[in-house]
Protein backbone atom coordinates (compact mmCIF):
# COMPACT_ATOMS: atom_id res chain seq x y z
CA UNK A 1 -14.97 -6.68 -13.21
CA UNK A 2 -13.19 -3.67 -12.84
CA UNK A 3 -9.45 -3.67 -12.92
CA UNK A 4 -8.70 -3.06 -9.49
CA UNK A 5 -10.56 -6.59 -8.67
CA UNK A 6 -8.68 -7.76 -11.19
CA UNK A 7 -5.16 -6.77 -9.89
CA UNK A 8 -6.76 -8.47 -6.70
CA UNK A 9 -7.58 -12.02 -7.92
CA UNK A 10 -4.31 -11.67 -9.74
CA UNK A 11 -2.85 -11.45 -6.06
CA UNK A 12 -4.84 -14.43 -5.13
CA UNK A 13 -4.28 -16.94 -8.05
CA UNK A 14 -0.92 -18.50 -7.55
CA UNK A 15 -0.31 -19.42 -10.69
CA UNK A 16 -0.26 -16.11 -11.87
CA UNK A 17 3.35 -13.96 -11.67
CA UNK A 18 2.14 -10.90 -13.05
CA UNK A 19 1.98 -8.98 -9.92
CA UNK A 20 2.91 -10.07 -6.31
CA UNK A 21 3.30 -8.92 -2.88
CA UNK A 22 3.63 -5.23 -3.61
CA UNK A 23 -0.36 -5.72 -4.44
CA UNK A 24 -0.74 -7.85 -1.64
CA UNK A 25 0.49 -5.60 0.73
CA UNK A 26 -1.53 -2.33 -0.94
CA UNK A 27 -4.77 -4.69 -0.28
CA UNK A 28 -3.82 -5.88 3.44
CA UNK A 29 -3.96 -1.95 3.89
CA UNK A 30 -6.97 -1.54 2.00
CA UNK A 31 -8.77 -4.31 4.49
CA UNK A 32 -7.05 -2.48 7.87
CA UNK A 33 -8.82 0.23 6.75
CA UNK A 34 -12.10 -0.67 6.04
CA UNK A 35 -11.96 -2.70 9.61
CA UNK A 36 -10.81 0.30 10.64
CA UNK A 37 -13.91 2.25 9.50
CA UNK A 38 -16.29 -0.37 10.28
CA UNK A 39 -15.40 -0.09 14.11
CA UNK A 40 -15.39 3.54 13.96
CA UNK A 41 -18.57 2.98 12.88
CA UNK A 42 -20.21 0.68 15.31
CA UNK A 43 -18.86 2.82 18.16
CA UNK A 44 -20.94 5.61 17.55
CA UNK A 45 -23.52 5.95 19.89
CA UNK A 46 -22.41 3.73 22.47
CA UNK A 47 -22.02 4.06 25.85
CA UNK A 48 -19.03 5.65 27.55
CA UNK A 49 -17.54 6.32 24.08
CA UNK A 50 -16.28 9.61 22.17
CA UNK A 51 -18.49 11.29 20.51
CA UNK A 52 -20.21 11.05 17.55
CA UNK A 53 -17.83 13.14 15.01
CA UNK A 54 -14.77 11.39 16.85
CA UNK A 55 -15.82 8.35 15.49
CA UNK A 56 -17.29 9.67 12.39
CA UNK A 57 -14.34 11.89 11.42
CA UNK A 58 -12.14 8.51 11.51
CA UNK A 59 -14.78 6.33 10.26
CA UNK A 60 -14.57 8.76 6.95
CA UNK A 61 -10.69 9.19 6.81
CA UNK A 62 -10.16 4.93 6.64
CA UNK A 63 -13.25 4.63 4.24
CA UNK A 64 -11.30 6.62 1.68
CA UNK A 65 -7.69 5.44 2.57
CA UNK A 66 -9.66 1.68 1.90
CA UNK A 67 -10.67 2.98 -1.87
CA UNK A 68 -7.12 4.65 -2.53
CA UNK A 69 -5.25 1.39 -1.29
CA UNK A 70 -7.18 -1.21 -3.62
CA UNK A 71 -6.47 1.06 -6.21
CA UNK A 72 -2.80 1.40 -4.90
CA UNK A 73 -3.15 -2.37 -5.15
CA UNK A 74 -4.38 -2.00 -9.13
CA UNK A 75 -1.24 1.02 -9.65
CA UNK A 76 1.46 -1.55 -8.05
CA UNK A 77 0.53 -4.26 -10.51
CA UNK A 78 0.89 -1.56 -13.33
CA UNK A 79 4.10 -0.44 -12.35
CA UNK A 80 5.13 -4.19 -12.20
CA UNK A 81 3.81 -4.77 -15.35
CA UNK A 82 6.00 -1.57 -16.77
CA UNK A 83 8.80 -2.98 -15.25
CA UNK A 84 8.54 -6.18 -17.15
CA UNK A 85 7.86 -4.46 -20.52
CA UNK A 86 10.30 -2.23 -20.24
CA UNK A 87 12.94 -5.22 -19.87
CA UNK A 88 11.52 -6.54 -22.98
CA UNK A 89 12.29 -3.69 -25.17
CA UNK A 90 14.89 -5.10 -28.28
CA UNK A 91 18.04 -4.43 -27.62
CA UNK A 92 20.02 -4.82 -30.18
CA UNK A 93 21.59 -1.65 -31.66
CA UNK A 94 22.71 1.24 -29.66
CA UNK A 95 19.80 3.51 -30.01
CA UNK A 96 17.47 0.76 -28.66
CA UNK A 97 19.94 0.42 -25.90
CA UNK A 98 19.28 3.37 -24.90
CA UNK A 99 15.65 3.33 -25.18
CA UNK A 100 15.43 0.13 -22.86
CA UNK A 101 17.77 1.72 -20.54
CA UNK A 102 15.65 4.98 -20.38
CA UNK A 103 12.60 2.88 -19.95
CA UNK A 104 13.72 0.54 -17.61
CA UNK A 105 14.73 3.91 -15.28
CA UNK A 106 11.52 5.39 -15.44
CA UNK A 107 9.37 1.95 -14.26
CA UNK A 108 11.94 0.98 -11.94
CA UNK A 109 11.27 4.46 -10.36
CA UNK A 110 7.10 3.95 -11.05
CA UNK A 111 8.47 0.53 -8.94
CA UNK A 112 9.83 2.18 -5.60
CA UNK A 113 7.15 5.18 -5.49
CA UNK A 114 4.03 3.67 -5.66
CA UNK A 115 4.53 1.05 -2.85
CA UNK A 116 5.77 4.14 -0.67
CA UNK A 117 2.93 6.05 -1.04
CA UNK A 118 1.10 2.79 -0.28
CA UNK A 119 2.98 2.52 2.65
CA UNK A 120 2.12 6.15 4.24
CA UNK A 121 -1.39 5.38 3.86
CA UNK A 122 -0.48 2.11 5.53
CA UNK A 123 1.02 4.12 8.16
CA UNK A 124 -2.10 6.83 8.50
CA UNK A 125 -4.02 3.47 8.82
CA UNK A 126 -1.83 2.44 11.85
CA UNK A 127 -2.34 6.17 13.84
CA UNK A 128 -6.43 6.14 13.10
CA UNK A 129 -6.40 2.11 14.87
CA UNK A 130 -4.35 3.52 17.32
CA UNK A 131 -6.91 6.27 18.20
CA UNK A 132 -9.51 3.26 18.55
CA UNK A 133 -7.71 1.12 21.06
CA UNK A 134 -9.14 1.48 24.64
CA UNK A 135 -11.70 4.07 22.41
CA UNK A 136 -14.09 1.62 20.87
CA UNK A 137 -17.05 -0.63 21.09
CA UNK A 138 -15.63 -3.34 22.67
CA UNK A 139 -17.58 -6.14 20.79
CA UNK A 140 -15.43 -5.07 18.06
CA UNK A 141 -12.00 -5.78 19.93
CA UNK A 142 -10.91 -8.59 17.67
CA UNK A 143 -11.99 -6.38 14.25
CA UNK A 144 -9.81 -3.64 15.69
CA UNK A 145 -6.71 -6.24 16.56
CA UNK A 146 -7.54 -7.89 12.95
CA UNK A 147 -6.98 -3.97 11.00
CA UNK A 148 -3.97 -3.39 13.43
CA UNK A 149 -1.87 -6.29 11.82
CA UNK A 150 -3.00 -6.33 8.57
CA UNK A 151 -2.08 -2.52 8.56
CA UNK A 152 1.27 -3.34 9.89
CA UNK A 153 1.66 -6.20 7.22
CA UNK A 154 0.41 -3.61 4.37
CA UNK A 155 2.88 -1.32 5.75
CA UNK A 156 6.34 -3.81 5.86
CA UNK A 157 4.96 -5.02 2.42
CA UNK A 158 4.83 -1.78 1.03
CA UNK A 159 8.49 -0.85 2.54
CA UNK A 160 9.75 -4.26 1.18
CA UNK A 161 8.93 -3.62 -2.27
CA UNK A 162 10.35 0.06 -2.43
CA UNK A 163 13.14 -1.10 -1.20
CA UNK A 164 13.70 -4.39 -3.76
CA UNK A 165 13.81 -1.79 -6.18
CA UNK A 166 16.01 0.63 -5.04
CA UNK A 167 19.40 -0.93 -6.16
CA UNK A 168 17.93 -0.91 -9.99
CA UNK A 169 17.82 3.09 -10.07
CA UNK A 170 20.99 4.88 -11.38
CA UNK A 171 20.35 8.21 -9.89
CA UNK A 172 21.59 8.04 -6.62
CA UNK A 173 20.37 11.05 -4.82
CA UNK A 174 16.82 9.66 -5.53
CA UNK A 175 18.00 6.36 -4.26
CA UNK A 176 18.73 8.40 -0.72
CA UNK A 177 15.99 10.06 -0.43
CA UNK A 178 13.68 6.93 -1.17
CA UNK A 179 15.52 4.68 1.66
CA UNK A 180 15.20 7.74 4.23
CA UNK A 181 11.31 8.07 3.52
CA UNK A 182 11.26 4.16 3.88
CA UNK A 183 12.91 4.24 6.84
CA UNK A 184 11.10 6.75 8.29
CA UNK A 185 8.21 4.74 8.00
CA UNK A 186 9.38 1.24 8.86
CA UNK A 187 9.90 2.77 12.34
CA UNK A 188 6.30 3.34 12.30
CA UNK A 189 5.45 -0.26 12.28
């Protein structure tokens, strides 16, 4: 099993804590997009359709925004897991203070980016279903409808869990720029 399958059926045992909806919400997008792709895919050819490289072109883009999601998926359960290590660290003395501290910054920031770049694939996701509605085979309607909200879900998910981190990072101006991004791309959904 590789580990991205493993950050997966971490998502889907509910016993398990060590990762959570950050990975859920990577691996909704990772499904939009391989619907995505697989109705790109089964309109080629058909009747009163684009053609060929229209569908191709898209069918191509999702494929590999489906691969870099699941392994967004594996990456958000990492920077989870650094997150809980880091709070681990000893504290004790002052120097191991300021270890923790120092590591607790740099997950906590691991935290907020990785679910934001998760979420502007999510987003890319939305624009290529959007380019299929009205533009595809039709006997793939409900596949199409099925990628739109999981895409949409992936997308909130990802926004959530940037922004559950946000009030844990000291530097401020980073703290800005992080909401505006995930702003910008909430108004997406």
């Amino acid at each position: 099993m590789n580990d991205n399958t493993a950050a997966f059926l971490k998502v889907l045992d509910p016993n398990d804590n060590s990762t959570g909806g950050g990975t859920a919400s990577a691996v909704a997008g990772a499904m939009a997009a391989a619907l995505v792709a697989m109705v790109a895919r089964l309109s080629i050819g058909k009747k009163n359709m684009e053609k060929e490289i229209y569908y191709e072109d898209i069918s191509a883009e999702a494929e590999k925004l489906s691969i870099e999601l699941f392994s967004g998926g594996r990456e958000d359960s990492e920077a989870f897991e650094a997150v809980s290590t880091a709070y681990r660290l000893p504290k004790e003395s002052d120097p191991q203070k300021i270890v923790r501290k120092d590591a607790i910054q740099r997950a906590m920031i691991k935290a907020a980016h990785v679910p934001l770049a998760n979420a502007g694939k999510c987003r890319r996701i939305i624009e290529l279903f959007s380019n299929l509605q009205g533009r595809s085979n039709p006997n793939t309607a409900s596949d199409l409808e099925c990628a739109g909200h999981l895409a949409r879900a992936g997308l909130s998910g990802c926004i959530a869990n940037v922004e559950i981190n946000l009030p844990y990072i000291d530097d401020q101006g980073l703290v800005e720029k992080l909401k505006i991004q995930a702003e910008t791309l909430r108004k997406s959904i």
